[in-house]
Protein backbone atom coordinates (compact mmCIF):
# COMPACT_ATOMS: atom_id res chain seq x y z
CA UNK A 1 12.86 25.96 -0.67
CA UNK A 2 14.31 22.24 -1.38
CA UNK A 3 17.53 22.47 -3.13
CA UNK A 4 19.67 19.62 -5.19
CA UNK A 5 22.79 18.69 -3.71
CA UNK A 6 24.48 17.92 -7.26
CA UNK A 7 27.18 15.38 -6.01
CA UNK A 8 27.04 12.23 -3.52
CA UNK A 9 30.16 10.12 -1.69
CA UNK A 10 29.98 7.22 -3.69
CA UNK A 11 31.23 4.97 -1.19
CA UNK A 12 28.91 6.06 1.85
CA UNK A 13 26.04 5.49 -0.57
CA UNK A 14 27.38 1.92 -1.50
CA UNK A 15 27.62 0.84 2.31
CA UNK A 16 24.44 2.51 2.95
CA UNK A 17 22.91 0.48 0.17
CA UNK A 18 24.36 -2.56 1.26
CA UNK A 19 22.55 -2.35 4.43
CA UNK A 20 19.74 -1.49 2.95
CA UNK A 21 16.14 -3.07 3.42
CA UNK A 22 15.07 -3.32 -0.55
CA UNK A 23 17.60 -3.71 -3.91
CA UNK A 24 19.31 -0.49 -5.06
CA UNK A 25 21.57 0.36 -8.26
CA UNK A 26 25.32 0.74 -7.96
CA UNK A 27 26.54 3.94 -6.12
CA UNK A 28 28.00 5.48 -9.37
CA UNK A 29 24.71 4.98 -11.33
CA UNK A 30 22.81 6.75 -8.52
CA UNK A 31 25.47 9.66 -8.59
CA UNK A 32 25.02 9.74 -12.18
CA UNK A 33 20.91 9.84 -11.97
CA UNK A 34 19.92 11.40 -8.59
CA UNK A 35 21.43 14.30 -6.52
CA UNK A 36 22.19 12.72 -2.49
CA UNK A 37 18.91 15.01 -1.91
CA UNK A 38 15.88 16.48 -3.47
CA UNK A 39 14.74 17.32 0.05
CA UNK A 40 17.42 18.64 2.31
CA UNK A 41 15.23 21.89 2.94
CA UNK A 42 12.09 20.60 3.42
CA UNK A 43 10.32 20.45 7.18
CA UNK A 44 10.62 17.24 9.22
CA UNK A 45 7.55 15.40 9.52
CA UNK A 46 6.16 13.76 12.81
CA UNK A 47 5.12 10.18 13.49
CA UNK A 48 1.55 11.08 12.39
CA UNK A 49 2.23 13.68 8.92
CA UNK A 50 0.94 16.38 11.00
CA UNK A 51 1.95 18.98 8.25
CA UNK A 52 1.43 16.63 5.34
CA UNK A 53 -1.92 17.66 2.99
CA UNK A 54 -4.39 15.03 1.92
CA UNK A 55 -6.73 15.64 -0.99
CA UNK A 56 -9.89 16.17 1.05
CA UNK A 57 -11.09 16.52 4.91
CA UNK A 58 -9.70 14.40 7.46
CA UNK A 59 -11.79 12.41 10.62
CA UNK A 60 -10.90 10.67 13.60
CA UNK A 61 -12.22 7.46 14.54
CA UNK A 62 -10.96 6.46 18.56
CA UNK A 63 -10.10 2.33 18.54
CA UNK A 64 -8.00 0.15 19.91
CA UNK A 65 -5.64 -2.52 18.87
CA UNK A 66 -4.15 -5.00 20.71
CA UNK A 67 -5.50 -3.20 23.65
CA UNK A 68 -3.58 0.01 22.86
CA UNK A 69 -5.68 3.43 22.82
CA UNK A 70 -5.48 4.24 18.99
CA UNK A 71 -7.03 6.73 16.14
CA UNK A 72 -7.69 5.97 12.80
CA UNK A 73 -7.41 9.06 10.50
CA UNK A 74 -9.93 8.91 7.45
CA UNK A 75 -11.38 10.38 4.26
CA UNK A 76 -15.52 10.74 4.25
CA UNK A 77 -16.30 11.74 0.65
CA UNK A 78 -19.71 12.51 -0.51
CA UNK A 79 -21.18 11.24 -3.80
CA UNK A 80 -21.82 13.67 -6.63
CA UNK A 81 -25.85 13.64 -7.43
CA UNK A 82 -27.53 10.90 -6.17
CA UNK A 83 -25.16 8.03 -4.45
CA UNK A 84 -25.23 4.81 -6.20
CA UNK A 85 -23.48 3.05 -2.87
CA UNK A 86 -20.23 3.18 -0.99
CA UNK A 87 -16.72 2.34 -1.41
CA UNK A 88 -14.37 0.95 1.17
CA UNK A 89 -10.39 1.65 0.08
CA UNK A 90 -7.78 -0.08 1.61
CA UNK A 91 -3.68 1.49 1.02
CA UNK A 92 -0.81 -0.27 0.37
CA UNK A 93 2.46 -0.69 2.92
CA UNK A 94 4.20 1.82 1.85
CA UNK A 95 1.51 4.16 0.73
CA UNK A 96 -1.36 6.28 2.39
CA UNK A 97 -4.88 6.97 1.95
CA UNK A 98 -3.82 9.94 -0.15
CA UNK A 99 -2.47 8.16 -3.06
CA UNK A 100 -6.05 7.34 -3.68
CA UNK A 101 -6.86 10.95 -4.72
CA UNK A 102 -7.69 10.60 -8.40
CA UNK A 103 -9.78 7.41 -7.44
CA UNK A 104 -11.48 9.13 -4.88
CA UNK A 105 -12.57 12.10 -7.66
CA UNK A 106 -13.76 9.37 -10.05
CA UNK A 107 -15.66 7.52 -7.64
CA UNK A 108 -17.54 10.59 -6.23
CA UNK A 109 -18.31 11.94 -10.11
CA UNK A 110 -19.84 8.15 -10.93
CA UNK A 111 -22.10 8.78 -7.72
CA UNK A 112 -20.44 6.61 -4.85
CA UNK A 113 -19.51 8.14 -1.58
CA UNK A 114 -16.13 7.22 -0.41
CA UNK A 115 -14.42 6.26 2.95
CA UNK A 116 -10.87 6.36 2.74
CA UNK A 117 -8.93 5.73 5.67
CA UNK A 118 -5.50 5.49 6.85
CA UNK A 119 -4.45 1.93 8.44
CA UNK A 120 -3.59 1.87 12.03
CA UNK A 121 0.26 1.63 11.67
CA UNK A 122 -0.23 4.28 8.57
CA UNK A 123 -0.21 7.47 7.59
CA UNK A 124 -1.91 9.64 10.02
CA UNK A 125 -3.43 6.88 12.10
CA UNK A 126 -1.83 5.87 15.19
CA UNK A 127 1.66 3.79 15.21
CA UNK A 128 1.23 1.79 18.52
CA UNK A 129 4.10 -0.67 19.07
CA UNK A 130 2.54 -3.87 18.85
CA UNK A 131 2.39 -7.48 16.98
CA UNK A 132 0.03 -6.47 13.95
CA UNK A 133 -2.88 -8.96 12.32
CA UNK A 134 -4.88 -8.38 9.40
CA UNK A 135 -8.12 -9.12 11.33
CA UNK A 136 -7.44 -6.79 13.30
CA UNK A 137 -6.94 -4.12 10.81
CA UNK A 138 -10.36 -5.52 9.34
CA UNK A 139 -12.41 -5.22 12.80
CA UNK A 140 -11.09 -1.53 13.08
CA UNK A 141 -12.64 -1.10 10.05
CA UNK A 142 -15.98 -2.96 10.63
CA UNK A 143 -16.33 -0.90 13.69
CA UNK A 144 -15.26 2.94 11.84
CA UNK A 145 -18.08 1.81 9.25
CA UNK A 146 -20.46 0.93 11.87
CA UNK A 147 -19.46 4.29 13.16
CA UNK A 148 -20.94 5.90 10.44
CA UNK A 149 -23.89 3.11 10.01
CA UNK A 150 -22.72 2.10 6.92
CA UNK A 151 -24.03 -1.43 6.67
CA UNK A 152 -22.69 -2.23 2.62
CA UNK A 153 -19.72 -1.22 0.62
CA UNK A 154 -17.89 -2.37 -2.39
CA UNK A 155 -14.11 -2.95 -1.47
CA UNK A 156 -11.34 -1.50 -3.73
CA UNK A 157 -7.53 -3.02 -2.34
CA UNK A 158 -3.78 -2.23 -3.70
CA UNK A 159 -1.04 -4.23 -2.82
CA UNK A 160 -0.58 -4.99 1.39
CA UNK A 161 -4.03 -3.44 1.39
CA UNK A 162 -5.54 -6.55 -0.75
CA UNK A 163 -4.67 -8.97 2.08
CA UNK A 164 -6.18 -6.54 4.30
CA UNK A 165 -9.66 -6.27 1.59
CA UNK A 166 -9.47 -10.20 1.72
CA UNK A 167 -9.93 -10.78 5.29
CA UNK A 168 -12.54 -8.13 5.38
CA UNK A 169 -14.41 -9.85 2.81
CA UNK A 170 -13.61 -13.24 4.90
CA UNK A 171 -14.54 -11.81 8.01
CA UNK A 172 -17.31 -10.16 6.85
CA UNK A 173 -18.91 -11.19 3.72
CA UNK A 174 -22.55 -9.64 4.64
CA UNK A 175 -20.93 -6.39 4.36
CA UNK A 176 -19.00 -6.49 1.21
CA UNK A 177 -21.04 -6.38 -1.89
CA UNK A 178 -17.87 -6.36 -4.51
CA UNK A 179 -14.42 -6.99 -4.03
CA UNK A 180 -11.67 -4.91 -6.33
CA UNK A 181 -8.03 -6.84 -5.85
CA UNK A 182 -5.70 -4.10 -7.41
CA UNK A 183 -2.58 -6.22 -7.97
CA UNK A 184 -2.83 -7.24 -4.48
CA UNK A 185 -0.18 -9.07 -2.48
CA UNK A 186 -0.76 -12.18 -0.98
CA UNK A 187 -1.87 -14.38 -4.16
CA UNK A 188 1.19 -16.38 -3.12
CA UNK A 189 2.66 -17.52 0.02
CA UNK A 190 5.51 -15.87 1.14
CA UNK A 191 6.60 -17.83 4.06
CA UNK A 192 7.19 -21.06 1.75
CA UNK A 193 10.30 -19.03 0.37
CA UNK A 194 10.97 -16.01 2.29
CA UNK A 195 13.51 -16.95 5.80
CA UNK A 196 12.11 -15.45 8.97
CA UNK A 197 13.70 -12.56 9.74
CA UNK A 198 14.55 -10.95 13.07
CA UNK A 199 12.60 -8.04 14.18
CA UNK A 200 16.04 -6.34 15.44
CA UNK A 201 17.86 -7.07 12.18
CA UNK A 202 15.26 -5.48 10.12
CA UNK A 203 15.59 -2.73 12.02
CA UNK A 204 18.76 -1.87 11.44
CA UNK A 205 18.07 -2.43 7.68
CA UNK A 206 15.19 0.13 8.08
CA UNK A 207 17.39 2.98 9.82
CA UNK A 208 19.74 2.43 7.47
CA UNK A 209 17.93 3.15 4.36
CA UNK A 210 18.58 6.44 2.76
CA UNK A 211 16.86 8.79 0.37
CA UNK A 212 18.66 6.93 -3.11
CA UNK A 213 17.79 3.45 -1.99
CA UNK A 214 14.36 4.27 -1.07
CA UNK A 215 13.59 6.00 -4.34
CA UNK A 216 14.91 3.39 -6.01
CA UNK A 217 12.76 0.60 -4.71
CA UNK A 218 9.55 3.13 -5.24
CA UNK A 219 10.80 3.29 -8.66
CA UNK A 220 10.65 -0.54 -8.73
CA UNK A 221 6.72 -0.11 -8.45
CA UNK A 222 6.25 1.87 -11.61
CA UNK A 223 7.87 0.90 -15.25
CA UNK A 224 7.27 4.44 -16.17
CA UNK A 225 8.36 6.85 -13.29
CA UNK A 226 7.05 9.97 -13.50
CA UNK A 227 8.33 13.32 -11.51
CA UNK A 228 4.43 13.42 -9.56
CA UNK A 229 5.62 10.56 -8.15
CA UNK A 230 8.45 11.82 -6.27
CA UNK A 231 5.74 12.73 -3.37
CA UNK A 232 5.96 9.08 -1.98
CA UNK A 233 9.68 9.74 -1.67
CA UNK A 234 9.40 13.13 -0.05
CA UNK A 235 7.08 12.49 2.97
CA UNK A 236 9.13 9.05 3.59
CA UNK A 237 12.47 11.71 3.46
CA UNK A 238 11.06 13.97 6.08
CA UNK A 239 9.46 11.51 8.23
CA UNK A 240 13.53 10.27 8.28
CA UNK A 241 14.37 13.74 8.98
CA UNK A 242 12.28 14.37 11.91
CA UNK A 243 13.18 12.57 15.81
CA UNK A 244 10.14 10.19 15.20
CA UNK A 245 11.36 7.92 12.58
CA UNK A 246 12.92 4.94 15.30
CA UNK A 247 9.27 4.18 15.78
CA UNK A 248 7.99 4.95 12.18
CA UNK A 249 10.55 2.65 11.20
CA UNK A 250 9.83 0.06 14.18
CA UNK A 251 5.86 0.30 12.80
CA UNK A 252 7.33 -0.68 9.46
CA UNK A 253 9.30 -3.72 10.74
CA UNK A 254 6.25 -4.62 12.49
CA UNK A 255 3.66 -4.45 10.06
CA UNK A 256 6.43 -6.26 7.83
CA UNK A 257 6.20 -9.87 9.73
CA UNK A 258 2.58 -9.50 9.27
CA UNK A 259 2.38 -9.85 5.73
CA UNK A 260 5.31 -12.35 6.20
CA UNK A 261 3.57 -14.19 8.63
CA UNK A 262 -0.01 -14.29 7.37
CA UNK A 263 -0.93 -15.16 4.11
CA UNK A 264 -4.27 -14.59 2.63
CA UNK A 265 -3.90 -16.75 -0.62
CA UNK A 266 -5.66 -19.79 0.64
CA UNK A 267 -8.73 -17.47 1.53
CA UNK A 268 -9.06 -16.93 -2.04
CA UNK A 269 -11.56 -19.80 -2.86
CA UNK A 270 -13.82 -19.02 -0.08
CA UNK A 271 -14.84 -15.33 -1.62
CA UNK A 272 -18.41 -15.74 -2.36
CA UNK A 273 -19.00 -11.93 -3.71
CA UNK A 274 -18.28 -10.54 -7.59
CA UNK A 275 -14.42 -9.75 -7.16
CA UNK A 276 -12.64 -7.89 -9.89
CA UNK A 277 -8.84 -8.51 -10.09
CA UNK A 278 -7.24 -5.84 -11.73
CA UNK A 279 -3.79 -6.33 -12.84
CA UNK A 280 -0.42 -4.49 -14.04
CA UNK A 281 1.09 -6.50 -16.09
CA UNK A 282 4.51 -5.29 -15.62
CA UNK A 283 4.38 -5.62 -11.91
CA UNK A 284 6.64 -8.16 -11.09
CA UNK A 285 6.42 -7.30 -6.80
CA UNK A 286 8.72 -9.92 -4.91
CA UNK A 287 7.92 -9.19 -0.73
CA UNK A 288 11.04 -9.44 1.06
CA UNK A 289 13.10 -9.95 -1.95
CA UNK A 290 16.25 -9.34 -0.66
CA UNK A 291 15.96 -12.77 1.31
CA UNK A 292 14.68 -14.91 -0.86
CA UNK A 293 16.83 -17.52 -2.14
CA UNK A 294 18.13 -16.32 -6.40
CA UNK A 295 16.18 -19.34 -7.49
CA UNK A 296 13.41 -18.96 -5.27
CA UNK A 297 12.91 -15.31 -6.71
CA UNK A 298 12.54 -16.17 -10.55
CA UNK A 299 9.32 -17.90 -10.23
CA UNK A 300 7.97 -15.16 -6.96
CA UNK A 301 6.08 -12.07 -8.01
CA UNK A 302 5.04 -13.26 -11.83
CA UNK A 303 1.49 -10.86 -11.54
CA UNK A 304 0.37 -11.61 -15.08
CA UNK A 305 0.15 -15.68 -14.03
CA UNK A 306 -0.76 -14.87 -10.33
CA UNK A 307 -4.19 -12.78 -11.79
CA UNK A 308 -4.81 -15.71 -13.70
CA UNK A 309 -4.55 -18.93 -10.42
CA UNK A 310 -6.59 -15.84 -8.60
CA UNK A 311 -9.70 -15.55 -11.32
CA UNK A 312 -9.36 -19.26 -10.96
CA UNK A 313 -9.29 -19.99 -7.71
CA UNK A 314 -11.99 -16.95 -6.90
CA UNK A 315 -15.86 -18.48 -8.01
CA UNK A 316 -16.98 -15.94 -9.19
CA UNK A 317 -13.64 -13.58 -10.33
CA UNK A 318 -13.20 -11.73 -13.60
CA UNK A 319 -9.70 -10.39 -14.73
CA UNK A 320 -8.78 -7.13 -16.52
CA UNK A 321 -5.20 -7.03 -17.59
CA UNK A 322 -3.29 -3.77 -17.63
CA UNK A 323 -0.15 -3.53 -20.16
CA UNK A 324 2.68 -1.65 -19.50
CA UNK A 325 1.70 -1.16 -16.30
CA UNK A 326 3.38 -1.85 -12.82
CA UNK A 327 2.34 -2.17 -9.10
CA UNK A 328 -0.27 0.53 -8.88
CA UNK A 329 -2.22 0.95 -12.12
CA UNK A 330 -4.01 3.88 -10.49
CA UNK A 331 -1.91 5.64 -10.30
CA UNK A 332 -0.35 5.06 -13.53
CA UNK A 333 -3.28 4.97 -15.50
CA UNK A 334 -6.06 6.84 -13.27
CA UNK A 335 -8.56 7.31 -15.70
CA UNK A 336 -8.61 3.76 -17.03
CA UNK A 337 -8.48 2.23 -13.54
CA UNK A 338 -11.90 4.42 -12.49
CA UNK A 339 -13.46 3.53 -16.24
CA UNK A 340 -12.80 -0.17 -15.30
CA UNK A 341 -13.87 -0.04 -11.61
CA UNK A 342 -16.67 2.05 -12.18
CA UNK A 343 -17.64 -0.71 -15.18
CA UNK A 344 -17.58 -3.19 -12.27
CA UNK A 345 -19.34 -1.45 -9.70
CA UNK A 346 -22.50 -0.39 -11.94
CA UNK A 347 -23.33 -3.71 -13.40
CA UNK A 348 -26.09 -5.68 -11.60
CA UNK A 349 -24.59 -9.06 -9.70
């Protein structure tokens, strides 16, 4: 049984926050908002959610990456009736393949079978300590589809995961029919603003993050937080909880300099296929905020103008505009995202 520990030390949650990777609110307002833990009952987790659920079956594909042994962990969902085609999903950083549950029910009901898989560096996938690349992420996922001699898909991408759908589509344009871009990052360049940071000092930030701060940077995400949400902080709480979080957090760090280090933005124009950007217009995402210069962040993370330079800079691009909606707008608004996608994916090129 998790239980609410109904008062917090405001000043070890103030240096804690200090430290912290992301922004967080004032000690005293998080006192006043948030018991110090929803989850101090709850099991550990390992490096790899062993215990966690996911929303459907789980596979195993055996890869490599950077010459490490590795296994990506993935969802293989069949259409309902007769399958129209197949979509390719690609997660966010700090998300999973299982935040794509209610798109992965729409999907299969409008007749598309579904692969779903976790990231190497991700979820259940394997966490191996090395320097991460999107191509790479992109050729483990050429070769799991070739796996399964899947030859075309339509591409759906959130967040980190749209720099990872972009270079697929790059990489590999035979393969990708249509390209989703769910307020993706990447449709600016990060490095022209954002210092490089030291793999050791963002480290330390990452141990040092606690249950409030984390929470509140989640809560950053969505204008309208909503208690279903708290999932995302509870797995993130017990992975913390459980001896394998130095390397989960050592994954994060790494996989953090590679959307700091390789931006996907001037990849846009070269997109040849039907691309749908799809885009919460409340979302104002800043990566690596915290070290951005105060000037330098006013004009970062603007989504509602970034959609529009993206269906401009993309040939052939259309934009659908969300209001009142943040970082993830399926998960916000799940029915209107699969409505709209769905729209997308049935018309004829």
């Amino acid at each position: 049984m998790m239980i609410l520990l109904r008062r917090i030390s405001t000043a070890c949650a103030a240096a804690l926050c200090a430290a912290s990777l992301i922004s967080c609110v004032s000690s005293e307002q998080a006192s006043s908002t948030t018991p110090a833990s929803l989850y101090a009952n709850a099991a550990p987790l390992d490096l790899r959610l062993s215990a966690w659920p996911y929303p459907y079956p789980l596979k195993e594909f055996k890869t490599s990456l950077q010459g490490q042994s590795a296994a990506m962990v993935y969802m293989d969902v069949a259409a309902v009736g007769k399958q129209k085609g197949v979509v390719l999903l690609f997660h966010g950083k700090n998300f999973s393949s299982d935040y794509w549950a209610p798109t992965i029910a729409g999907l299969t009901q409008a007749g598309y079978r579904v692969i779903a898989p976790d990231q190497i560096g991700f979820g259940k996938s394997s966490k191996p300590d090395v320097t991460y690349h999107f191509d790479d992420l992109a050729a483990n996922t050429k070769a799991l589809l070739a796996s399964l001699k899947i030859q075309k898909v339509s591409v759906i991408a959130n967040s980190m995961g749209g720099m990872v759908g972009v270079r697929f589509a790059r990489l590999y344009p035979q393969t990708v029919q249509k390209l989703v871009l769910e307020n993706p990052l990447g449709l600016e360049d990060y490095s022209k603003d954002i210092p490089p940071q030291k793999n050791d000092d963002l480290l330390k930030l990452e141990m040092a993050q606690t249950e409030t701060s984390y929470r509140r940077f989640l809560q950053s995400y969505f204008p309208n937080w909503q208690p279903s949400y708290e999932k995302f902080v509870e797995v993130y709480v017990r992975v913390q909880k459980g001896p394998d979080y130095p390397a989960y957090a050592k994954t994060s760090v790494l996989t953090y300099q590679m959307i700091a280090e390789k931006p996907v933005v001037n990849d846009l124009p070269q997109l040849k296929m039907p691309v749908l950007l799809v885009i919460g217009q409340k979302d104002r995402t800043v990566f690596g905020r915290r070290f951005a210069p105060p000037e330098a962040v006013k004009s970062l993370g603007n989504f509602p103008e970034l959609g529009k330079k993206a269906q401009a800079a993309i040939p052939n691009a259309q934009l659908v505009p969300i209001e009142n909606v943040g970082h993830v707008p399926h998960i916000e608004v799940p029915d209107l995202f699969v409505k709209t996608v769905v729209q997308f994916l049935n018309a004829k090129p």
